[in-house]
C-alpha atoms as a PDB file:
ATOM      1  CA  UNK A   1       0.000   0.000   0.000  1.00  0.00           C
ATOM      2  CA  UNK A   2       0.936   3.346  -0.580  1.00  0.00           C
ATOM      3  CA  UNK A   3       2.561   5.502   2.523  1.00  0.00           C
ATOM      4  CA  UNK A   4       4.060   8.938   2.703  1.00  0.00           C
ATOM      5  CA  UNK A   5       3.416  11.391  -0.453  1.00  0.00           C
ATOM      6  CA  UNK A   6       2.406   8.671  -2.633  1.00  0.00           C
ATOM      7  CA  UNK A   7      -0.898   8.194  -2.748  1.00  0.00           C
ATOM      8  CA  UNK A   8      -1.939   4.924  -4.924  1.00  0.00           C
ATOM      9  CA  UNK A   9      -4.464   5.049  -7.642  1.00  0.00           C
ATOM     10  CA  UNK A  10      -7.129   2.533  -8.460  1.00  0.00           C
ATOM     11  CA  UNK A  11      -8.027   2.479 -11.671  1.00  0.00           C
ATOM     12  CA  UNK A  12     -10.837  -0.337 -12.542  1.00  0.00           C
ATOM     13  CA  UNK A  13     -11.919  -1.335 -16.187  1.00  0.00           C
ATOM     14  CA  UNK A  14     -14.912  -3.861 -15.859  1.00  0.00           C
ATOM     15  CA  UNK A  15     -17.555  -5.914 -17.722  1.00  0.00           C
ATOM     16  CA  UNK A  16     -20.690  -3.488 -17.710  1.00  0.00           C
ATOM     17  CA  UNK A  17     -23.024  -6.812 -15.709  1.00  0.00           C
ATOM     18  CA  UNK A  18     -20.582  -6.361 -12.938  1.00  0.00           C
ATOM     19  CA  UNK A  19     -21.135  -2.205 -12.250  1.00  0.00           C
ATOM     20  CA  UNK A  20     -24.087  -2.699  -9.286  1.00  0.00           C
ATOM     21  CA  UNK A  21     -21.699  -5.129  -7.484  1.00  0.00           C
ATOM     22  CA  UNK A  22     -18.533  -3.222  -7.942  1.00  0.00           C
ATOM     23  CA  UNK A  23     -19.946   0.064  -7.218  1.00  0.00           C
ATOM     24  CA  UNK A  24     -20.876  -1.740  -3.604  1.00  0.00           C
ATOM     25  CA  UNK A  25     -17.614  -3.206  -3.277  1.00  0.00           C
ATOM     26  CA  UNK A  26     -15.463   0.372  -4.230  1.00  0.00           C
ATOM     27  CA  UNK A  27     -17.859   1.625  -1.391  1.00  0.00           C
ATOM     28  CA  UNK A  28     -16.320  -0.778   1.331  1.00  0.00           C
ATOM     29  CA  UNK A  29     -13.099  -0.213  -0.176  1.00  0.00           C
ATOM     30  CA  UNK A  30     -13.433   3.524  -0.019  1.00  0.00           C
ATOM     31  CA  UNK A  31     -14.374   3.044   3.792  1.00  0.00           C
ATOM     32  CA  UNK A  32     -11.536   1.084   4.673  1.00  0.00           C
ATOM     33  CA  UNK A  33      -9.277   2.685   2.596  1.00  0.00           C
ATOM     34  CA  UNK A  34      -9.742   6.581   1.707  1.00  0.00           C
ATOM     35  CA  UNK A  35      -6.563   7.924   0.667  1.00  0.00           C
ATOM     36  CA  UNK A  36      -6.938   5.787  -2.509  1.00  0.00           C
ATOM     37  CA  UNK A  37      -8.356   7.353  -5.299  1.00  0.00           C
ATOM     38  CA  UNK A  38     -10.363   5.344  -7.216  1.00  0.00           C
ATOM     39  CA  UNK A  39     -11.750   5.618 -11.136  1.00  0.00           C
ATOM     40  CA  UNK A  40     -14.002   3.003 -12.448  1.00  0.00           C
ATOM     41  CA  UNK A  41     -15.114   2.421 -15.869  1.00  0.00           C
ATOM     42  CA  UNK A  42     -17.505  -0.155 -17.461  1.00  0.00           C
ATOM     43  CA  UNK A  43     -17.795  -1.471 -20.529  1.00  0.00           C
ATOM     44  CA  UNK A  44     -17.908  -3.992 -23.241  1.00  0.00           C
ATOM     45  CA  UNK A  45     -15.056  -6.509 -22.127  1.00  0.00           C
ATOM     46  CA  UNK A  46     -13.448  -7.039 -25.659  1.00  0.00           C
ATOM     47  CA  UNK A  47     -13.312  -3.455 -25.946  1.00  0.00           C
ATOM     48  CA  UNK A  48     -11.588  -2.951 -22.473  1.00  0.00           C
ATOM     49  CA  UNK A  49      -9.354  -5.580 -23.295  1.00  0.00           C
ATOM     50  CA  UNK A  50      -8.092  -3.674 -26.466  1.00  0.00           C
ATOM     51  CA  UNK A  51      -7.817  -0.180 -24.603  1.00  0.00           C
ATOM     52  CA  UNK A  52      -5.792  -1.959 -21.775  1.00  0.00           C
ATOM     53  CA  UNK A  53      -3.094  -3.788 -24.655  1.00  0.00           C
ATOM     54  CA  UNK A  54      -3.239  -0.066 -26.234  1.00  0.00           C
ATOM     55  CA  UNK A  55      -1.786   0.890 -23.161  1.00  0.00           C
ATOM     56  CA  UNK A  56      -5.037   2.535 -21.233  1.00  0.00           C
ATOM     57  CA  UNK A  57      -4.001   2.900 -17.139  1.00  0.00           C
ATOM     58  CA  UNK A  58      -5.777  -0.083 -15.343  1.00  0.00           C
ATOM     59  CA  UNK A  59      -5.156  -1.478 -12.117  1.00  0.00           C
ATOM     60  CA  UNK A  60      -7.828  -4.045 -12.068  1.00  0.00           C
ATOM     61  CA  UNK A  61      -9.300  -5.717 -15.048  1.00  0.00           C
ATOM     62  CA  UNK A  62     -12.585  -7.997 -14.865  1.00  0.00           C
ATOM     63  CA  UNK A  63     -13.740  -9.573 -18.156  1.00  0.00           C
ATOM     64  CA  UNK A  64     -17.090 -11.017 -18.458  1.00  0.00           C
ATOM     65  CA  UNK A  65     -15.468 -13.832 -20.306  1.00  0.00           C
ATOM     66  CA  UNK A  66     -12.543 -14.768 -18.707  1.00  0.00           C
ATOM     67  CA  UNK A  67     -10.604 -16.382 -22.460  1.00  0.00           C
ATOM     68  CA  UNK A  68     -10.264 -12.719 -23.351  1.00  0.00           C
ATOM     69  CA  UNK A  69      -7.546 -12.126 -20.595  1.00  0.00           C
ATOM     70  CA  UNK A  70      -5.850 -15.917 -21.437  1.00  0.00           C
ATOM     71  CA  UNK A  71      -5.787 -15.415 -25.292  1.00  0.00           C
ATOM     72  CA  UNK A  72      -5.071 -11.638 -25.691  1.00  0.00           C
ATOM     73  CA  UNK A  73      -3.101 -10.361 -22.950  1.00  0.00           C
ATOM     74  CA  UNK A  74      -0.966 -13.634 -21.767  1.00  0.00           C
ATOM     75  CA  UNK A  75       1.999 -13.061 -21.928  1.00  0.00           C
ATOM     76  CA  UNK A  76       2.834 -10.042 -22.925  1.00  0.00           C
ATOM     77  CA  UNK A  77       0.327  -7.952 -20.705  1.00  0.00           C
ATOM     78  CA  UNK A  78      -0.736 -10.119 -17.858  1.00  0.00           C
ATOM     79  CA  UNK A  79       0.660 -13.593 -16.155  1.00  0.00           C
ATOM     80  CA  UNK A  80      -2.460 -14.637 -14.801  1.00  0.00           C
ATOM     81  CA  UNK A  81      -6.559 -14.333 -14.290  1.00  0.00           C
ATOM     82  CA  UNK A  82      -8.823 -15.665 -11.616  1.00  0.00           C
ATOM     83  CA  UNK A  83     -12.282 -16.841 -12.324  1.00  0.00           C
ATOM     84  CA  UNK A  84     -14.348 -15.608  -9.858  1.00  0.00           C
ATOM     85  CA  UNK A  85     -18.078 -15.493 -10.970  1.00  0.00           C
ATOM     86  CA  UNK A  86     -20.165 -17.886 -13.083  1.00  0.00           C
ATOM     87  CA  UNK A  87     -23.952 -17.229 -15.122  1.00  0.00           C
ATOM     88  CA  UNK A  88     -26.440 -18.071 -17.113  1.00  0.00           C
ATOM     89  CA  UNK A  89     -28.120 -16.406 -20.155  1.00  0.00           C
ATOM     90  CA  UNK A  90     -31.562 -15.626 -19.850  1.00  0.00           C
ATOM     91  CA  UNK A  91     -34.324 -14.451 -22.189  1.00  0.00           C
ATOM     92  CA  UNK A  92     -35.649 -10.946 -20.927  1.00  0.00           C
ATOM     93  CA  UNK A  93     -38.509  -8.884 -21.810  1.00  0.00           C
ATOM     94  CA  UNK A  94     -41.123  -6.455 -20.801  1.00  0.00           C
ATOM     95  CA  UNK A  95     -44.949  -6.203 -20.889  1.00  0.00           C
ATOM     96  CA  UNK A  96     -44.517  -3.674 -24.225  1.00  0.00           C
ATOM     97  CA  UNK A  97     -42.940  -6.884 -25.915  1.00  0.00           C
ATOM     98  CA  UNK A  98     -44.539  -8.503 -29.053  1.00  0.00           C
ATOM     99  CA  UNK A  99     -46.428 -11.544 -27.448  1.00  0.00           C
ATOM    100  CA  UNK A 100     -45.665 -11.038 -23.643  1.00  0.00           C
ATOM    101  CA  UNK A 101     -48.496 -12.529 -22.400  1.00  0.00           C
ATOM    102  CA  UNK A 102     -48.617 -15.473 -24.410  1.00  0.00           C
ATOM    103  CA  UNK A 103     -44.521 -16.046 -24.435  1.00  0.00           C
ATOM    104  CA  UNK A 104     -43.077 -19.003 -22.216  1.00  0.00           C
ATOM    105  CA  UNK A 105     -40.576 -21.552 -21.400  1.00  0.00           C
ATOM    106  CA  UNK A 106     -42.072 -23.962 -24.147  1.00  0.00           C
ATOM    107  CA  UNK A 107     -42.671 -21.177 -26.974  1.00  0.00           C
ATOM    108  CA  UNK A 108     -40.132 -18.353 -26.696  1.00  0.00           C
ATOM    109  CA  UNK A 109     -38.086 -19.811 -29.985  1.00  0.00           C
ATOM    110  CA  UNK A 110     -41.542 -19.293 -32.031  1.00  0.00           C
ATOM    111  CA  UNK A 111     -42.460 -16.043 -30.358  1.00  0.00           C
ATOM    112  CA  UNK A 112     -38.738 -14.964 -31.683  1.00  0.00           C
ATOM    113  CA  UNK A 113     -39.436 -16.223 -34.998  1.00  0.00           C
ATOM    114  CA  UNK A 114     -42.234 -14.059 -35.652  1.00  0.00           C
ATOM    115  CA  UNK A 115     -42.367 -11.079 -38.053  1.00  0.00           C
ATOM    116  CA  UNK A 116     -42.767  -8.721 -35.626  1.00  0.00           C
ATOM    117  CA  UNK A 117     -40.430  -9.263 -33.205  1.00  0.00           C
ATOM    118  CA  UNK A 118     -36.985  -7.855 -32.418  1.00  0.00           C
ATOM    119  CA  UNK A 119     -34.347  -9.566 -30.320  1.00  0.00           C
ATOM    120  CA  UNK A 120     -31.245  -7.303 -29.548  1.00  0.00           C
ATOM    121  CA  UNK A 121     -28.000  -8.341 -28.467  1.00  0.00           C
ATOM    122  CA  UNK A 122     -25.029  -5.995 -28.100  1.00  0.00           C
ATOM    123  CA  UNK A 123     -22.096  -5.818 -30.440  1.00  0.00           C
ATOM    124  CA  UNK A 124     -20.171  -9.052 -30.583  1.00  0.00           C
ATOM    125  CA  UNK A 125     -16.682  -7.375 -31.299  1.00  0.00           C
ATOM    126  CA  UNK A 126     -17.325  -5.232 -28.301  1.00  0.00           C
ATOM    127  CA  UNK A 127     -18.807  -7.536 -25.544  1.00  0.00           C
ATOM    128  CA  UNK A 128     -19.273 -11.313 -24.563  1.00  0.00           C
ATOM    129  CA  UNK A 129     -23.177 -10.539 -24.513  1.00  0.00           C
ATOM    130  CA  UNK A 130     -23.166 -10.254 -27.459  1.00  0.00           C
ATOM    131  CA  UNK A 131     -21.574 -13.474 -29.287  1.00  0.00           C
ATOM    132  CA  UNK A 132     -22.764 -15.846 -26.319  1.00  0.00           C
ATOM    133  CA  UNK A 133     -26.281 -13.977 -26.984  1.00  0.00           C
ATOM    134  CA  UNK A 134     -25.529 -15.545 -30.717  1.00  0.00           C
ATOM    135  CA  UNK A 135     -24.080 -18.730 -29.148  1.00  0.00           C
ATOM    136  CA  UNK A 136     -27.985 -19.295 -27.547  1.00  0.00           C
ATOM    137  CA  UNK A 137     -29.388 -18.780 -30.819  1.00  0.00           C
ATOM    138  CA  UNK A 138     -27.267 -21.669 -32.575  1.00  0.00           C
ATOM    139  CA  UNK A 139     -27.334 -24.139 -29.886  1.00  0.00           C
ATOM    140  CA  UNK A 140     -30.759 -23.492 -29.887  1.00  0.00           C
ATOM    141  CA  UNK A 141     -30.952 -24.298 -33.453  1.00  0.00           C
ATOM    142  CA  UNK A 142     -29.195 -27.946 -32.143  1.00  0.00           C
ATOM    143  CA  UNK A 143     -31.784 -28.004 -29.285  1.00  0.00           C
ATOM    144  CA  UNK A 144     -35.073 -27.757 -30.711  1.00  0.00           C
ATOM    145  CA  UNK A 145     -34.271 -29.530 -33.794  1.00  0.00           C
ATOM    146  CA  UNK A 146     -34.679 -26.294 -36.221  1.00  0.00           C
ATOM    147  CA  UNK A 147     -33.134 -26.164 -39.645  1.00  0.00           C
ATOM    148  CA  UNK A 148     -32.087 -22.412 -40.739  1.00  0.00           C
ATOM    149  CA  UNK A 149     -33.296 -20.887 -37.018  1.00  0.00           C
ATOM    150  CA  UNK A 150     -30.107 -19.429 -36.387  1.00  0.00           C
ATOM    151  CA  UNK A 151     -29.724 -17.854 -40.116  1.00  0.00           C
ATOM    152  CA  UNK A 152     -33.548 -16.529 -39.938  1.00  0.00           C
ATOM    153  CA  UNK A 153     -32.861 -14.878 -36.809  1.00  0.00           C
ATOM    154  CA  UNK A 154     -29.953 -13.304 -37.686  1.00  0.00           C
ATOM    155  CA  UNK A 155     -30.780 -11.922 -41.007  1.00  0.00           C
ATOM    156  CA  UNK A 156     -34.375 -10.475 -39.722  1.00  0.00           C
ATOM    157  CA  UNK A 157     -34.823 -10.256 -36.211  1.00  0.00           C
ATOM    158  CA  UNK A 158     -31.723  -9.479 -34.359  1.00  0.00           C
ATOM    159  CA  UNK A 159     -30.558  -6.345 -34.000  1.00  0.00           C
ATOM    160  CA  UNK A 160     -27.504  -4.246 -32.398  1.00  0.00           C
ATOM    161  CA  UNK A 161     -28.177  -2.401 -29.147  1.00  0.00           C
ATOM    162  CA  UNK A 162     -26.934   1.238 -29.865  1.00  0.00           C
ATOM    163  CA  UNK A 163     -27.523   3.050 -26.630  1.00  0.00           C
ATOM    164  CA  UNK A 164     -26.454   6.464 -27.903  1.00  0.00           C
ATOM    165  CA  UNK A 165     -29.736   5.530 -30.704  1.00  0.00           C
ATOM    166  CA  UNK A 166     -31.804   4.805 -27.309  1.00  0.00           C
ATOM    167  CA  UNK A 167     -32.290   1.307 -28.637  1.00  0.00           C
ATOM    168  CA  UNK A 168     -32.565  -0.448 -25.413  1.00  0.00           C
ATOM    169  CA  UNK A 169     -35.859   1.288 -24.986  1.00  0.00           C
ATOM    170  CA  UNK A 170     -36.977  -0.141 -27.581  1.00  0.00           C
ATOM    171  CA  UNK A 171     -39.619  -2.861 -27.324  1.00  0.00           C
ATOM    172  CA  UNK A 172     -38.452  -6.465 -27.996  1.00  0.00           C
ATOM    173  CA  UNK A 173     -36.471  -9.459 -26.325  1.00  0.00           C
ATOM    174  CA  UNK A 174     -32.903  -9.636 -25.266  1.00  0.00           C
ATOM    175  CA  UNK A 175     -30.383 -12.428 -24.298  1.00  0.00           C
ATOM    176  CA  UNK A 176     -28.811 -11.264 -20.173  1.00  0.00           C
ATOM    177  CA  UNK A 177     -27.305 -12.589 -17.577  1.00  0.00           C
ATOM    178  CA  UNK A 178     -28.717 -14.104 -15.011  1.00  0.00           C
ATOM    179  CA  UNK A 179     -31.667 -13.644 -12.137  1.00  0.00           C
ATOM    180  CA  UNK A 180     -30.752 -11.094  -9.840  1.00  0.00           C
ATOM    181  CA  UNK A 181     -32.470 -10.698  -6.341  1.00  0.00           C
ATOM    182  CA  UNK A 182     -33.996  -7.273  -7.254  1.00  0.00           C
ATOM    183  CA  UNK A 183     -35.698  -7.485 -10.436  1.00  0.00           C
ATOM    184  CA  UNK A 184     -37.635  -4.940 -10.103  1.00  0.00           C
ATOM    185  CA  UNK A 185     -40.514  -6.313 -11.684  1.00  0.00           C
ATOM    186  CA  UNK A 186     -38.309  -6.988 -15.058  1.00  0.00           C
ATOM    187  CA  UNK A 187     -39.532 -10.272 -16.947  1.00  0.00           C
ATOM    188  CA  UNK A 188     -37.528 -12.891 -18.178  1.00  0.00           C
ATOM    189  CA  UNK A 189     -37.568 -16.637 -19.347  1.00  0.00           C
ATOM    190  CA  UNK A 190     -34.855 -19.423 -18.208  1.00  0.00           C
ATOM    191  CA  UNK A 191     -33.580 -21.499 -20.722  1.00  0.00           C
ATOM    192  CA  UNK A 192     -32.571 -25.419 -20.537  1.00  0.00           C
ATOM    193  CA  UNK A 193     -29.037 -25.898 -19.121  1.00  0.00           C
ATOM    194  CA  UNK A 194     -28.312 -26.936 -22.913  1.00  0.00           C
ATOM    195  CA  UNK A 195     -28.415 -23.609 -24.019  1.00  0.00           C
ATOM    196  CA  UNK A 196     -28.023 -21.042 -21.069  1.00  0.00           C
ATOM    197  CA  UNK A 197     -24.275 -21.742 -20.914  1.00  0.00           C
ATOM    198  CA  UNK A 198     -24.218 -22.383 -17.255  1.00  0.00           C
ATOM    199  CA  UNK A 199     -23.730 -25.902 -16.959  1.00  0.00           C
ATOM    200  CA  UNK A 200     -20.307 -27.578 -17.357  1.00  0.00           C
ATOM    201  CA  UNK A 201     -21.629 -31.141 -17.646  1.00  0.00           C
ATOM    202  CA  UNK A 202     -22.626 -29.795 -21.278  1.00  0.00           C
ATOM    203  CA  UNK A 203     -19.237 -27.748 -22.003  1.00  0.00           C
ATOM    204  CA  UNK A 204     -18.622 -30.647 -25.349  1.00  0.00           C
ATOM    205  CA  UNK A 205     -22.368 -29.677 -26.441  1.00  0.00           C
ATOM    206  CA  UNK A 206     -21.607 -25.905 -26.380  1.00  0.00           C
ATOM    207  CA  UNK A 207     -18.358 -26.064 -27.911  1.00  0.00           C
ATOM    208  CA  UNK A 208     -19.859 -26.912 -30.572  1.00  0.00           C
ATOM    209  CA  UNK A 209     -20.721 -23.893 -31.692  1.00  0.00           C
ATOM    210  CA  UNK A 210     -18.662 -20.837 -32.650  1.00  0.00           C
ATOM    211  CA  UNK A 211     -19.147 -17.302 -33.236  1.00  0.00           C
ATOM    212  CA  UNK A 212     -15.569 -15.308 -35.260  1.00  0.00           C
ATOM    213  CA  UNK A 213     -14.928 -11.686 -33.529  1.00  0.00           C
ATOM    214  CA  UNK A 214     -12.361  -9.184 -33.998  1.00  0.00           C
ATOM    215  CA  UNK A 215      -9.182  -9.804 -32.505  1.00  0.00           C
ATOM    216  CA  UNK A 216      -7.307  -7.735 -29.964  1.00  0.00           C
ATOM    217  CA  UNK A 217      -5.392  -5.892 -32.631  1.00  0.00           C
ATOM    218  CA  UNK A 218      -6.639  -4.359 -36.109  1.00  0.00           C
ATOM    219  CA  UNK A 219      -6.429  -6.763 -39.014  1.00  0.00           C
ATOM    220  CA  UNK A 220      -6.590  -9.963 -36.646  1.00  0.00           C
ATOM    221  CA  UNK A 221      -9.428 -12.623 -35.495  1.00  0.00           C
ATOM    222  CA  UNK A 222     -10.553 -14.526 -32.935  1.00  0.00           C
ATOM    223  CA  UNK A 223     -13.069 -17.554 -32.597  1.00  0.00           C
ATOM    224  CA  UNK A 224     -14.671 -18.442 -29.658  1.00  0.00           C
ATOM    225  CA  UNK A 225     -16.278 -21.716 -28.766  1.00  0.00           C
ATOM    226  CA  UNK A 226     -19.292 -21.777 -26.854  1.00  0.00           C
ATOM    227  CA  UNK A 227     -18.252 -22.314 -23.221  1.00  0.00           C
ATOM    228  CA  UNK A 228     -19.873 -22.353 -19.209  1.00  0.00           C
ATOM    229  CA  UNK A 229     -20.101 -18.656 -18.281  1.00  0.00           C
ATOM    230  CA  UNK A 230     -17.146 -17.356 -16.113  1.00  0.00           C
ATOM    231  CA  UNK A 231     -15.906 -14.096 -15.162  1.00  0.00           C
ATOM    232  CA  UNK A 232     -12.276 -13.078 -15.306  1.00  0.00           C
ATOM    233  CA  UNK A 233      -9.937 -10.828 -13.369  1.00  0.00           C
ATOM    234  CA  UNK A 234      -6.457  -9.745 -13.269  1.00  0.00           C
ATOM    235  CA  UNK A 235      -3.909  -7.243 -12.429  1.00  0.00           C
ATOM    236  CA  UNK A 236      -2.259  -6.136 -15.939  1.00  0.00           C
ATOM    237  CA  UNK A 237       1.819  -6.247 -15.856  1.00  0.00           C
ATOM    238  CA  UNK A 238       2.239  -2.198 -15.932  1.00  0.00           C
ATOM    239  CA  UNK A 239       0.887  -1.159 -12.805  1.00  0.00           C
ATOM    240  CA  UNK A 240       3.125   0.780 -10.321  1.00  0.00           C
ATOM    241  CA  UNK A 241       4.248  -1.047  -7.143  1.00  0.00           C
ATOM    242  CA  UNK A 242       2.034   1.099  -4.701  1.00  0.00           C
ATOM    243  CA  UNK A 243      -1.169   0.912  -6.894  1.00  0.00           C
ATOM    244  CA  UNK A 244      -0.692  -3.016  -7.343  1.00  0.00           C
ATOM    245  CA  UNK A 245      -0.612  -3.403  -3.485  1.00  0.00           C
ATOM    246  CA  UNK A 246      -3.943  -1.823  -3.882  1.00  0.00           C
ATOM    247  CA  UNK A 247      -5.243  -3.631  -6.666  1.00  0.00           C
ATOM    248  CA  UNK A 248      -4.183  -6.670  -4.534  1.00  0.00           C
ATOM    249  CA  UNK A 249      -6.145  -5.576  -1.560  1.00  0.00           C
ATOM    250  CA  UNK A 250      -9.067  -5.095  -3.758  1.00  0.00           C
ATOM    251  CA  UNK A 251      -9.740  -8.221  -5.632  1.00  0.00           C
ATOM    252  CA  UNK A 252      -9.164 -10.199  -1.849  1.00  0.00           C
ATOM    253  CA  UNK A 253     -12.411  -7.880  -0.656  1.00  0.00           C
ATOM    254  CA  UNK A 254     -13.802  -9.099  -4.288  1.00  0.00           C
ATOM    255  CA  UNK A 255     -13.203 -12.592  -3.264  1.00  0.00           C
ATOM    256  CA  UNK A 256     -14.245 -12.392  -0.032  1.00  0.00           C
ATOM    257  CA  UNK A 257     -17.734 -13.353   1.903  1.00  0.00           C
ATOM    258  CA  UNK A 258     -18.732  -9.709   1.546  1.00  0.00           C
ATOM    259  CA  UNK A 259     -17.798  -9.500  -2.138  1.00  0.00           C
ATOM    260  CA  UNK A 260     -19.592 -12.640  -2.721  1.00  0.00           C
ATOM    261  CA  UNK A 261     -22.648 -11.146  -1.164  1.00  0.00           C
ATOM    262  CA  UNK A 262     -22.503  -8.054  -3.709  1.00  0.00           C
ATOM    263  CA  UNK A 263     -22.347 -10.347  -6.750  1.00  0.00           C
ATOM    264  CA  UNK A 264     -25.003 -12.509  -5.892  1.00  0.00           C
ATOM    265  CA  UNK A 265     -27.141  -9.106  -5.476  1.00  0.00           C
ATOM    266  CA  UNK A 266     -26.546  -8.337  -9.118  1.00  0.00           C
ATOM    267  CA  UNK A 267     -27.386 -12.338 -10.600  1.00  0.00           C
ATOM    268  CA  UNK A 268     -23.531 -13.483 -10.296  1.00  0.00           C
ATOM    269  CA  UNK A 269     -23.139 -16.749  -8.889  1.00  0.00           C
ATOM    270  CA  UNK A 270     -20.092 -16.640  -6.897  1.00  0.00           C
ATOM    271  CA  UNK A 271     -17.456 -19.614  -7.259  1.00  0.00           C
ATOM    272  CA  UNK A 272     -14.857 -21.068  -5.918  1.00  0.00           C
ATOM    273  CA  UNK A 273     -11.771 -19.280  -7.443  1.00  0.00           C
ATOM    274  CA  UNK A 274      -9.950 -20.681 -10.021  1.00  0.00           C
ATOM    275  CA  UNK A 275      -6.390 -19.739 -11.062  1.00  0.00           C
ATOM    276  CA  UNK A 276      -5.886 -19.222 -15.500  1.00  0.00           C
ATOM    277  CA  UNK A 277      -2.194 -18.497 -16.434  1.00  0.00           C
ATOM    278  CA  UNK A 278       1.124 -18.674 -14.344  1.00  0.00           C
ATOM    279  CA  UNK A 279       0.464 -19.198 -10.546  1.00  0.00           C
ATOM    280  CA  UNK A 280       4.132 -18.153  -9.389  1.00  0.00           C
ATOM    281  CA  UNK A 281       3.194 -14.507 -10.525  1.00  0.00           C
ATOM    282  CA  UNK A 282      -0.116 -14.239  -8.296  1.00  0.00           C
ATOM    283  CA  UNK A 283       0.621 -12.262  -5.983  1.00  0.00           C
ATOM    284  CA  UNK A 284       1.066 -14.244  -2.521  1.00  0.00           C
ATOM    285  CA  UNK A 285      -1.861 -12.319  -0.865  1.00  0.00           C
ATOM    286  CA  UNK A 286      -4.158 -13.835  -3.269  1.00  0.00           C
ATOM    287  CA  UNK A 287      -2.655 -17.110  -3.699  1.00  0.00           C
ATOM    288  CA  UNK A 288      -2.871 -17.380   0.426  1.00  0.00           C
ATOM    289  CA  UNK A 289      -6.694 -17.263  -0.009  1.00  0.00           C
ATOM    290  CA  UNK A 290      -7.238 -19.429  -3.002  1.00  0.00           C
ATOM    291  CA  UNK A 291      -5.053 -22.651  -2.052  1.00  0.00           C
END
C-alpha cells in the first residue's frame, strides 16, 4: 500500500453486468481505505481488453469472459486471471414486448421467430453478450431440432443495441445474464441448461458452436467456442508497485464473503476461485486465499 506522499491510484476497467456489485464493493473499499483514489469504468469486455493492450491505465481488469484475458493479454500484458463469478443467459422482456403474455418456457423460440419481433444483443466485437447472446441462438438451433433458425434470426430479427440511438428502450427481447435478487418487476424466461451456458456437464455440447470476432489488434481474429459462463480478473503487468498493493487488496475484498454477497445481489453466482495463467506470478496475498 501506498505511505508517505504517494498516494496509490485505483483504476478499474470492468464488464458493464458487474457495475451494481462493484460500485458496492469500491464503497467498502473507499471506507476502509480513503486515501486511494479510485476511477471506475464499465464497458464492453473485448473493448476494455483492447484499450488496456493499447496501453489505457488499469489497475484491475474484470472480463465477463474470462478467455479474453488468457488469449489476448498472456503473456505479454498479464501472467495470470482468476475466475471468480459464473452465469447463465436468460431471455428478458417487458410487458410492451410482441407476445408477452402469451410467451413461455415452451414457446419463446416461435415467439422470436415471428415477423414482428426484435431480439437485440449488443455488439459481438465489443462484448461477450453479445456473441454468447448468438451462441444461444445456434445451440438453440441444435436443441429444438430447427433447420435455418439461427440464419432466420440473424438476417431479420436481431438487431444491435446502440444506446447512444436509445435502442434499449426499444420494445423487444434480449439475451442477459442471469436472475438477480432485485428485479424490479423486469420479466424474463430461463432457458434449458443446454443452451443457457451455465452448466459444465454440457461444455462438449456448447463447444460446438462458434461465433468469429475481432481480434485484440486491427487486421486480426478470434473464434470463440461456446463455453460455461465465467468471469475473469487480473492485475495487468504495468501497474506501479504502490497501486498493485492496492489492486491486490481489492480483488481479496472481491473474493471475499462480503464480495460474494454483492455479486449474488446483481445475478452473479459466486465460485470457488480458479487460477488461468502462471500461478508463481499471483501475488502471494491472493494465492494465500485461493489454495
Amino acid at each position: 500500500m501506498a505511505n508517505g506522499s504517494m498516494s496509490a491510484q485505483l483504476s478499474i476497467l470492468h464488464a458493464g453486468s458487474l457495475s451494481g456489485a462493484f460500485t458496492e464493493i469500491n464503497r467498502e473499499f473507499q471506507r476502509l481505505h480513503p486515501d486511494i483514489v479510485i476511477t471506475d469504468e464499465p464497458g464492453g469486455s473485448a473493448n476494455l481488453v483492447r484499450d488496456v493492450i493499447k496501453g489505457k491505465t488499469c489497475s484491475v481488469l474484470a472480463s465477463a469472459d474470462y478467455n479474453l484475458l488468457s488469449r489476448w493479454m498472456f503473456p505479454d500484458y498479464a501472467d495470470w486471471c482468476i475466475l471468480f463469478a459464473a452465469n447463465q443467459m436468460v431471455l428478458r422482456y417487458s410487458g410492451e414486448s410482441p407476445y408477452a403474455a402469451q410467451i413461455n418456457a415452451g414457446n419463446w423460440y416461435e415467439i422470436l421467430l415471428k415477423e414482428d419481433v426484435t431480439l437485440w444483443h449488443s455488439d459481438p466485437d465489443r462484448d461477450p453478450g453479445g456473441y454468447r447472446a448468438l451462441m444461444v441462438l445456434q445451440l438453440a438451433e441444435k436443441y429444438y431440432n430447427i433447420p435455418g433458425f439461427y440464419d432466420t434470426m440473424r438476417s431479420s430479427h436481431c438487431k444491435v443495441l446502440d444506446k447512444s440511438a436509445g435502442s434499449t428502450n426499444q420494445p423487444g427481447y434480449s439475451f442477459g445474464y442471469g436472475i438477480p435478487a432485485r428485479m424490479n418487476g423486469a420479466k424474463y424466461i430461463t432457458l434449458p441448461d443446454e443452451i443457457n451456458l451455465s452448466n459444465a456437464k454440457y461444455q462438449e455440447h456448447y463447444t460446438s458452436v462458434a461465433v468469429k470476432i475481432s481480434g485484440a489488434k486491427e487486421g486480426e481474429s478470434l473464434t470463440l467456442c461456446g463455453e460455461s459462463i465465467r468471469f475473469g480478473i487480473t492485475i495487468p503487468r504495468r501497474v506501479n508497485c504502490a497501486d498493485r498493493s492496492a489492486a491486490v487488496e481489492w480483488i481479496q475484498l472481491l473474493l471475499s464473503t462480503k464480495g460474494a454477497a454483492f455479486l449474488q445481489d446483481i445475478g452473479m453466482v459466486p465460485i470457488q476461485p480458479v487460477v488461468i495463467g502462471y500461478i508463481g506470478k499471483v501475488p502471494e496475498k491472493l494465492l494465500d486465499g485461493l489454495l
